[in-house]
N, C-alpha and C. Protein backbone atom coordinates (compact mmCIF):
# COMPACT_ATOMS: atom_id res chain seq x y z
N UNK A 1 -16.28 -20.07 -6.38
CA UNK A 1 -14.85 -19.81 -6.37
C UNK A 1 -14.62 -18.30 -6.47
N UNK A 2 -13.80 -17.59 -5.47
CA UNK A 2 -13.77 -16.64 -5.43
C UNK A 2 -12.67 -15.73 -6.65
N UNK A 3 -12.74 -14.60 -7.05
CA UNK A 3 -11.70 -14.04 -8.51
C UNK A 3 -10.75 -13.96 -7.64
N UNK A 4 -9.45 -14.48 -8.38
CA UNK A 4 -8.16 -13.80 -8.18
C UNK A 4 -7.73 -12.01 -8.21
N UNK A 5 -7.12 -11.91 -6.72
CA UNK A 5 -7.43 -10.36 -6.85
C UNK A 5 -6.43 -10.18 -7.65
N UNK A 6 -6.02 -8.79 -8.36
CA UNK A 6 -5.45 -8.20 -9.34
C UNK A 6 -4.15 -7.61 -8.60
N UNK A 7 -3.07 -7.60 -8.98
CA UNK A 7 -2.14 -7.09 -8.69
C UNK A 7 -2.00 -5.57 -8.71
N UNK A 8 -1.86 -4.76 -7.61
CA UNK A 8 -1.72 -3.33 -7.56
C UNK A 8 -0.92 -2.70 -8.07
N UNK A 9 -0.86 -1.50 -8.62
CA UNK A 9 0.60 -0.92 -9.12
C UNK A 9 1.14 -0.11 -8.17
N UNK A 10 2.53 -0.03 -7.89
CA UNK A 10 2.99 0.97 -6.83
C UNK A 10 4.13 0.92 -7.21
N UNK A 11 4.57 2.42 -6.90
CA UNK A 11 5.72 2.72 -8.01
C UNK A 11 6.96 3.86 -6.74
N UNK A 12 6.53 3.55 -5.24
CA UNK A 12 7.07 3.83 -4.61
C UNK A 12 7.35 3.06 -3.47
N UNK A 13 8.13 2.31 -3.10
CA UNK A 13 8.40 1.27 -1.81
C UNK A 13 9.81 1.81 -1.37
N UNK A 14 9.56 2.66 0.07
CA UNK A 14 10.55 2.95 0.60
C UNK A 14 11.22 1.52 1.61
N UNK A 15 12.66 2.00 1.97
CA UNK A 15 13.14 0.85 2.87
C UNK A 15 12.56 0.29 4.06
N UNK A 16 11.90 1.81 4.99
CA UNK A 16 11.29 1.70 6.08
C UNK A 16 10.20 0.95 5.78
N UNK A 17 10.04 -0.16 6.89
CA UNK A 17 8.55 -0.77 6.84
C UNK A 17 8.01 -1.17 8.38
N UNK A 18 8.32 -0.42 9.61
CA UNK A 18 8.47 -0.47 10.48
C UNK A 18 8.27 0.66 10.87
N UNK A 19 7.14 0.78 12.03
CA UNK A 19 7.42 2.22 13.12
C UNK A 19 6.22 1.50 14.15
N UNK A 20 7.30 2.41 15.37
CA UNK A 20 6.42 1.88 16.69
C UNK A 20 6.02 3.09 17.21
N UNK A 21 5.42 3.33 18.42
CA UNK A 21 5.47 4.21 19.53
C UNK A 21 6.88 4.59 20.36
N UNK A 22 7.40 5.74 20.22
CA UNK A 22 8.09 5.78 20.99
C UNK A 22 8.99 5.58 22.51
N UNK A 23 9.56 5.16 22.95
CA UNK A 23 9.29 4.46 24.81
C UNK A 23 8.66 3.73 24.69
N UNK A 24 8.27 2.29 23.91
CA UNK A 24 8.00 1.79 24.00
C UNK A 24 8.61 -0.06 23.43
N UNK A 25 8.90 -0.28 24.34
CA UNK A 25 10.01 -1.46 24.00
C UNK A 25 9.08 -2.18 23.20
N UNK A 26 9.42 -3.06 21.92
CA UNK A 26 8.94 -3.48 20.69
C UNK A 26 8.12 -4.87 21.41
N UNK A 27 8.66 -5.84 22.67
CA UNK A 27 8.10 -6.78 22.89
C UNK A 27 6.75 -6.34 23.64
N UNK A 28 6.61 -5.29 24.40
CA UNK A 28 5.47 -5.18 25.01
C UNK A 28 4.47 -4.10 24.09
N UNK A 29 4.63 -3.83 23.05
CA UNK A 29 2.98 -3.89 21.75
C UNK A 29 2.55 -4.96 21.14
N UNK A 30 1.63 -4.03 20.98
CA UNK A 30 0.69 -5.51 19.56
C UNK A 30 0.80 -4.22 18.30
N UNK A 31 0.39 -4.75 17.28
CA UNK A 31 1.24 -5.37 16.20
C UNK A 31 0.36 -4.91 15.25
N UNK A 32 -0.34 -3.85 14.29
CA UNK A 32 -0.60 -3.89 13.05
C UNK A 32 -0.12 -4.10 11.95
N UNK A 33 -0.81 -5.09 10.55
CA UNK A 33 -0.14 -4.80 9.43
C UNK A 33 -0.59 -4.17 8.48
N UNK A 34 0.05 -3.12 7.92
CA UNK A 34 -0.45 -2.34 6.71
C UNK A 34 0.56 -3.14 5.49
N UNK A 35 -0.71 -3.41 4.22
CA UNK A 35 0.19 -3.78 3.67
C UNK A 35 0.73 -2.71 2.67
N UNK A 36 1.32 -3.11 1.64
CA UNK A 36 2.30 -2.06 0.64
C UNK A 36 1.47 -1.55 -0.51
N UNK A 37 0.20 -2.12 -0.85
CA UNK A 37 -0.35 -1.33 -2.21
C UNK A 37 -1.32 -0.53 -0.69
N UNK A 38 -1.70 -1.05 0.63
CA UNK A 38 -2.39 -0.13 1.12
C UNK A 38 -1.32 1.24 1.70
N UNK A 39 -0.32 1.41 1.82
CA UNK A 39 0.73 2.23 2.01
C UNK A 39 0.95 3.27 0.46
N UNK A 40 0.34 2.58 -0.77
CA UNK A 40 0.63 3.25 -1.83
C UNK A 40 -0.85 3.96 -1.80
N UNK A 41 -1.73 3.76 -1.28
CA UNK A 41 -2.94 4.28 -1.55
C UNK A 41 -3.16 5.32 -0.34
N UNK A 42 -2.39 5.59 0.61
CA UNK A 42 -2.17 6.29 1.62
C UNK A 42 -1.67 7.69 0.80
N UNK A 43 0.01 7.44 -0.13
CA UNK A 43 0.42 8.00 -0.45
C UNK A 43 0.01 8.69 -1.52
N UNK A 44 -0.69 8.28 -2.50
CA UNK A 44 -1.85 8.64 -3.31
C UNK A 44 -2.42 9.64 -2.91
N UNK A 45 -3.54 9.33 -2.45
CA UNK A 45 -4.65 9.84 -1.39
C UNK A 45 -4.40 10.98 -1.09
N UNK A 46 -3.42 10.70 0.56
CA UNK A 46 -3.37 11.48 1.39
C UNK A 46 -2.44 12.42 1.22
N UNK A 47 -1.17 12.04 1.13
CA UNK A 47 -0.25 12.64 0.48
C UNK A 47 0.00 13.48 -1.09
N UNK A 48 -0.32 12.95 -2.22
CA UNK A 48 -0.44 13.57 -3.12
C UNK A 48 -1.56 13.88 -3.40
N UNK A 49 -2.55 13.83 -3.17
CA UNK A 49 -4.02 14.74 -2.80
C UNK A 49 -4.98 14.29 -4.28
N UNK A 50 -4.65 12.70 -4.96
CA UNK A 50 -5.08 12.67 -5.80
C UNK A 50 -6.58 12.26 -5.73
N UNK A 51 -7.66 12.50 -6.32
CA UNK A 51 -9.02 11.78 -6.49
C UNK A 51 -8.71 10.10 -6.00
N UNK A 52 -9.73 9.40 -6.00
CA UNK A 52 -9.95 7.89 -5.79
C UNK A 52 -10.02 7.79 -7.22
N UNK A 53 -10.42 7.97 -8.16
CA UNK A 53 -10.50 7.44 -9.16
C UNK A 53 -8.82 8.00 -10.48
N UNK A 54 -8.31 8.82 -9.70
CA UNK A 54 -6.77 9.77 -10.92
C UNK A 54 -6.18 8.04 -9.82
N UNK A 55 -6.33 7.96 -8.51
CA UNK A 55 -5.16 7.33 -7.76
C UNK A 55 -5.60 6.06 -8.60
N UNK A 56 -6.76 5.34 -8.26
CA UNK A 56 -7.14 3.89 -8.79
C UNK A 56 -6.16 3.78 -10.32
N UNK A 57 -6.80 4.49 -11.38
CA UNK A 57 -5.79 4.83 -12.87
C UNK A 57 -4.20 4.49 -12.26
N UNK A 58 -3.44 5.08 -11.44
CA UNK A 58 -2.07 5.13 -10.77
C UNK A 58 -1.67 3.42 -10.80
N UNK A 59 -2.60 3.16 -10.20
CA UNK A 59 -2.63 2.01 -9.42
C UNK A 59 -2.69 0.37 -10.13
N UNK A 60 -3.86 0.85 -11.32
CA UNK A 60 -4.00 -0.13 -11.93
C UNK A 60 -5.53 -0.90 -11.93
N UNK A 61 -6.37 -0.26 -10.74
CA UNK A 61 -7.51 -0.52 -10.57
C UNK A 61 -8.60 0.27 -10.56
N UNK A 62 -10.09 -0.25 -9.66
CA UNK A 62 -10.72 0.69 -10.11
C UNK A 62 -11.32 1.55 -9.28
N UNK A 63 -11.94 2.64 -9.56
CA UNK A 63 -12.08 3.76 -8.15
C UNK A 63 -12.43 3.13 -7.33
N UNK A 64 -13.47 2.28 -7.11
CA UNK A 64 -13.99 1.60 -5.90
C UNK A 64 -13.21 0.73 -5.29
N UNK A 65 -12.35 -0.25 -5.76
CA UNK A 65 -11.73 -1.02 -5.44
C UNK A 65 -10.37 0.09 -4.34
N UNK A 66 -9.89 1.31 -5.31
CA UNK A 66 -9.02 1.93 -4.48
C UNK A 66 -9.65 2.75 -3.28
N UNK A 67 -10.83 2.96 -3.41
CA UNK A 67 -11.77 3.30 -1.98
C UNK A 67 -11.84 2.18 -0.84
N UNK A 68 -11.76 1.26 -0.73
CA UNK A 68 -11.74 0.02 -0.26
C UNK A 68 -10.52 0.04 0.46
N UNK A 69 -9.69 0.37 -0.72
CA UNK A 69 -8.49 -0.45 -0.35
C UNK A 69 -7.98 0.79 0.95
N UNK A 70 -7.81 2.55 0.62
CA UNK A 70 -7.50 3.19 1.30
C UNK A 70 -8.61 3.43 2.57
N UNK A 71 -9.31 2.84 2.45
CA UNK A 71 -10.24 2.72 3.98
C UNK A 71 -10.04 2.30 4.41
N UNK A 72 -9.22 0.99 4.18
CA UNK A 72 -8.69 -0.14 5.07
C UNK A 72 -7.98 0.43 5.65
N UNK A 73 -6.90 0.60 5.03
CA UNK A 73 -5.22 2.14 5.64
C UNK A 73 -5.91 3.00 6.22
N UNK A 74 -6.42 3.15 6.50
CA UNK A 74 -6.70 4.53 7.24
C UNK A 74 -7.06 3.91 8.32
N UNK A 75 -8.36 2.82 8.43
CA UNK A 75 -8.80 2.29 9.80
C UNK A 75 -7.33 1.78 10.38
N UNK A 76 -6.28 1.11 10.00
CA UNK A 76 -5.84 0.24 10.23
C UNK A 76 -4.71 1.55 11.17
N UNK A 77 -4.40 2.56 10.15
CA UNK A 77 -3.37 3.53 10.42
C UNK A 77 -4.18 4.13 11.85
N UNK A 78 -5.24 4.30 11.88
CA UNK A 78 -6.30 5.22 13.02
C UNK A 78 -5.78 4.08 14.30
N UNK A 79 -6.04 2.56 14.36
CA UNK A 79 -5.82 1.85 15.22
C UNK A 79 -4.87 2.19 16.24
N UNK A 80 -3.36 1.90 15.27
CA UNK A 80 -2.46 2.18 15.50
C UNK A 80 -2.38 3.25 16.37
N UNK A 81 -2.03 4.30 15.97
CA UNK A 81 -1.98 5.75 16.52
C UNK A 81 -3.08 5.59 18.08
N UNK A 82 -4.27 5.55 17.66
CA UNK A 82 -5.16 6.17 18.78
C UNK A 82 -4.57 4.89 19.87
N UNK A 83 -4.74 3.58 19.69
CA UNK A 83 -3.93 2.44 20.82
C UNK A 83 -2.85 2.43 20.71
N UNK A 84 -2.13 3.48 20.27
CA UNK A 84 -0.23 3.24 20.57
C UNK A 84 0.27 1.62 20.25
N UNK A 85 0.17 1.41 19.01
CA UNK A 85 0.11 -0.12 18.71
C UNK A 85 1.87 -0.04 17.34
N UNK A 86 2.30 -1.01 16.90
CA UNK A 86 3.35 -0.72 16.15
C UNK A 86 2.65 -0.96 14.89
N UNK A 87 3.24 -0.12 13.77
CA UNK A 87 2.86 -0.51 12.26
C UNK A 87 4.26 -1.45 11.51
N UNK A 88 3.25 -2.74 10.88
CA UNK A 88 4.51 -3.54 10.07
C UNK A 88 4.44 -3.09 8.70
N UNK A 89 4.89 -2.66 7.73
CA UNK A 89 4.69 -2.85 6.36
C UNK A 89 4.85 -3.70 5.46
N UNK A 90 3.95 -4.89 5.01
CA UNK A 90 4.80 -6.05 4.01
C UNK A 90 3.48 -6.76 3.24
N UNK A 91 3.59 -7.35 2.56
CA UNK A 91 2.65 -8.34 1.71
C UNK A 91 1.96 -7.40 1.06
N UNK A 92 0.56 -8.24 0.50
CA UNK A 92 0.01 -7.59 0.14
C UNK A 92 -0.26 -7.92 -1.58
N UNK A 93 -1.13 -7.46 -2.89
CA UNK A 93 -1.33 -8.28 -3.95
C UNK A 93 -0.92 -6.73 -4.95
N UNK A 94 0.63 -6.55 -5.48
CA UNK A 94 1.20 -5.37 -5.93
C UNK A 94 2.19 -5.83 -6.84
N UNK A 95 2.28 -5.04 -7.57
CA UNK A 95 3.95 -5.37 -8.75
C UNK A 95 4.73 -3.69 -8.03
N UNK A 96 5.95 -3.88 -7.93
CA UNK A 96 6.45 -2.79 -7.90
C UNK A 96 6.91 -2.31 -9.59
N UNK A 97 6.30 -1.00 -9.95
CA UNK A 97 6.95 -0.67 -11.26
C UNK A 97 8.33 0.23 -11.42
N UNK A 98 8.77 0.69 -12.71
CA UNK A 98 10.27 1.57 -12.58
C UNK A 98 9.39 2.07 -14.00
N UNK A 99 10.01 3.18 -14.32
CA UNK A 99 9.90 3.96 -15.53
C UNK A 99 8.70 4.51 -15.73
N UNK A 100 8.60 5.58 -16.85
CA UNK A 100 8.07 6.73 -17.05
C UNK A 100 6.58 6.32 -17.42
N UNK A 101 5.55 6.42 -17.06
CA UNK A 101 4.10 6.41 -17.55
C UNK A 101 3.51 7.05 -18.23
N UNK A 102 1.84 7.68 -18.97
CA UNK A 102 1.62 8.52 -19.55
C UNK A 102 1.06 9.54 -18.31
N UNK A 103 1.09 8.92 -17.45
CA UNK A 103 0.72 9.73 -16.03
C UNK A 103 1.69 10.61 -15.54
N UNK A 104 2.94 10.74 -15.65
CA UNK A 104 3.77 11.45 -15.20
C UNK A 104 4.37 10.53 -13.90
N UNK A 105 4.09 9.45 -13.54
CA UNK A 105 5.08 8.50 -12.53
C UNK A 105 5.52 7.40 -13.22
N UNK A 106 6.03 6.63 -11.90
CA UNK A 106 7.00 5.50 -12.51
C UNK A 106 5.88 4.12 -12.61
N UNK A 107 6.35 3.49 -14.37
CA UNK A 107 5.33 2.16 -14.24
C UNK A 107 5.83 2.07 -15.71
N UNK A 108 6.65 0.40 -15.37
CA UNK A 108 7.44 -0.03 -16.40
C UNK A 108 5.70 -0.89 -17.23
N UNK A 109 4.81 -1.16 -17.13
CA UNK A 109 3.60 -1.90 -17.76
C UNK A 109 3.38 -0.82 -18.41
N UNK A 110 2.63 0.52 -18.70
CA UNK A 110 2.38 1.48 -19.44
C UNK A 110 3.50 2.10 -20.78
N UNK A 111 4.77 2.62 -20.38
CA UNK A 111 5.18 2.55 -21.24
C UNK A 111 6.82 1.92 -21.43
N UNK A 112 6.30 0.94 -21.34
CA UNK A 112 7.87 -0.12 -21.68
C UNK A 112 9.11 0.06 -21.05
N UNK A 113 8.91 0.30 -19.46
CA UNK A 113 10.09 0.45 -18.93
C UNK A 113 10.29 -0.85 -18.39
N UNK A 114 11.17 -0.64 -17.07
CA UNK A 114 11.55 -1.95 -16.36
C UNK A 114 10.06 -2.39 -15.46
N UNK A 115 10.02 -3.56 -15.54
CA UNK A 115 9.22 -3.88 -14.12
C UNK A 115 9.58 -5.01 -13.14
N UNK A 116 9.59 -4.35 -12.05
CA UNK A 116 10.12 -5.58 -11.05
C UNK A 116 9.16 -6.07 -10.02
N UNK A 117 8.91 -7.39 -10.16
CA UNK A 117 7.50 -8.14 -9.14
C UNK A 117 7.97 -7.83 -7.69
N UNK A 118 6.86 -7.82 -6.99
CA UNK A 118 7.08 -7.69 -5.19
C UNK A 118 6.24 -9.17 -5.40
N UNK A 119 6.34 -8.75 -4.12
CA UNK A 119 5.72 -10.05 -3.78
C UNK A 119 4.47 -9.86 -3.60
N UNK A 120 3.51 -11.24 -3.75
CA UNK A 120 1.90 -11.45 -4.28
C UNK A 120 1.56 -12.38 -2.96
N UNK A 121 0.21 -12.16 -2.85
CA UNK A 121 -0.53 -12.73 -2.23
C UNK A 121 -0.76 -11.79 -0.68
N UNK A 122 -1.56 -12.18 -0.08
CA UNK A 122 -1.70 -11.37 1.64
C UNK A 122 -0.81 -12.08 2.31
N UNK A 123 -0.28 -11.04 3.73
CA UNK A 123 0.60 -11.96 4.52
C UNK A 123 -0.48 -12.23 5.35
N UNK A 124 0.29 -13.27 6.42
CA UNK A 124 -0.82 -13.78 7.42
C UNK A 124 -0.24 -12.99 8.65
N UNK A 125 -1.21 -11.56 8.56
CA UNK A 125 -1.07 -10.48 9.45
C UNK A 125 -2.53 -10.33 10.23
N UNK A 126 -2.60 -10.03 11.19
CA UNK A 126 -3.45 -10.11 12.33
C UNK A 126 -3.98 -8.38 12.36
N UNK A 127 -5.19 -8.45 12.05
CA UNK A 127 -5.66 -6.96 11.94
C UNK A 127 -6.90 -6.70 13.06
């Protein structure tokens, strides 16, 4: 029996979860999904330039597991781009948090702020 994976922490979920290729009418691509703790590990990462192991701490998991996870995002993001393919953003195994951490971001589990669940489990996205 395989472990129940662990819920990710991500403490940023913008509205956008959608982008295509430009000139390119939405029915004639195919279709990647990135999900939302792999979109937080992008932002981590790539964007705030943190270690695999400061981001994993962020996150809730552990360096390796967040190595994993942002390799995935990246192949998945590389797809996209190099085949002009659309990115979906959704699912995925994450709590969204609110409030202040000892980290300096938002994560109502650390120190007693709000926390609000996303949604759990993988979607059934075609990679």
């Amino acid at each position: 029996m395989a472990r129940p994976k662990k819920d990710r922490l991500v403490r940023f979920n913008p509205k956008i979860n959608y982008f295509k290729p430009r000139g390119i009418p939405v029915l004639d691509l195919e279709e990647v999904c990135l999900t939302i703790d792999e979109r937080e590990s992008i932002r981590l990462a790539d964007l705030e330039g943190l270690s695999h192991a400061d981001a994993g701490r962020r996150m809730g998991i552990s360096r390796a597991t967040f190595g994993r996870i942002v390799q995935q995002a990246r192949k998945t993001l590389a797809d996209a781009i190099i085949y002009g393919k659309a990115v979906r953003v959704e699912g995925g195994n994450y709590k969204l948090m609110r409030g202040e951490n000892k980290y300096g971001s938002n994560s109502g589990k650390h120190a007693g702020g709000k926390t609000k669940t996303g949604s759990t489990g993988r979607t059934e996205c075609r990679r």
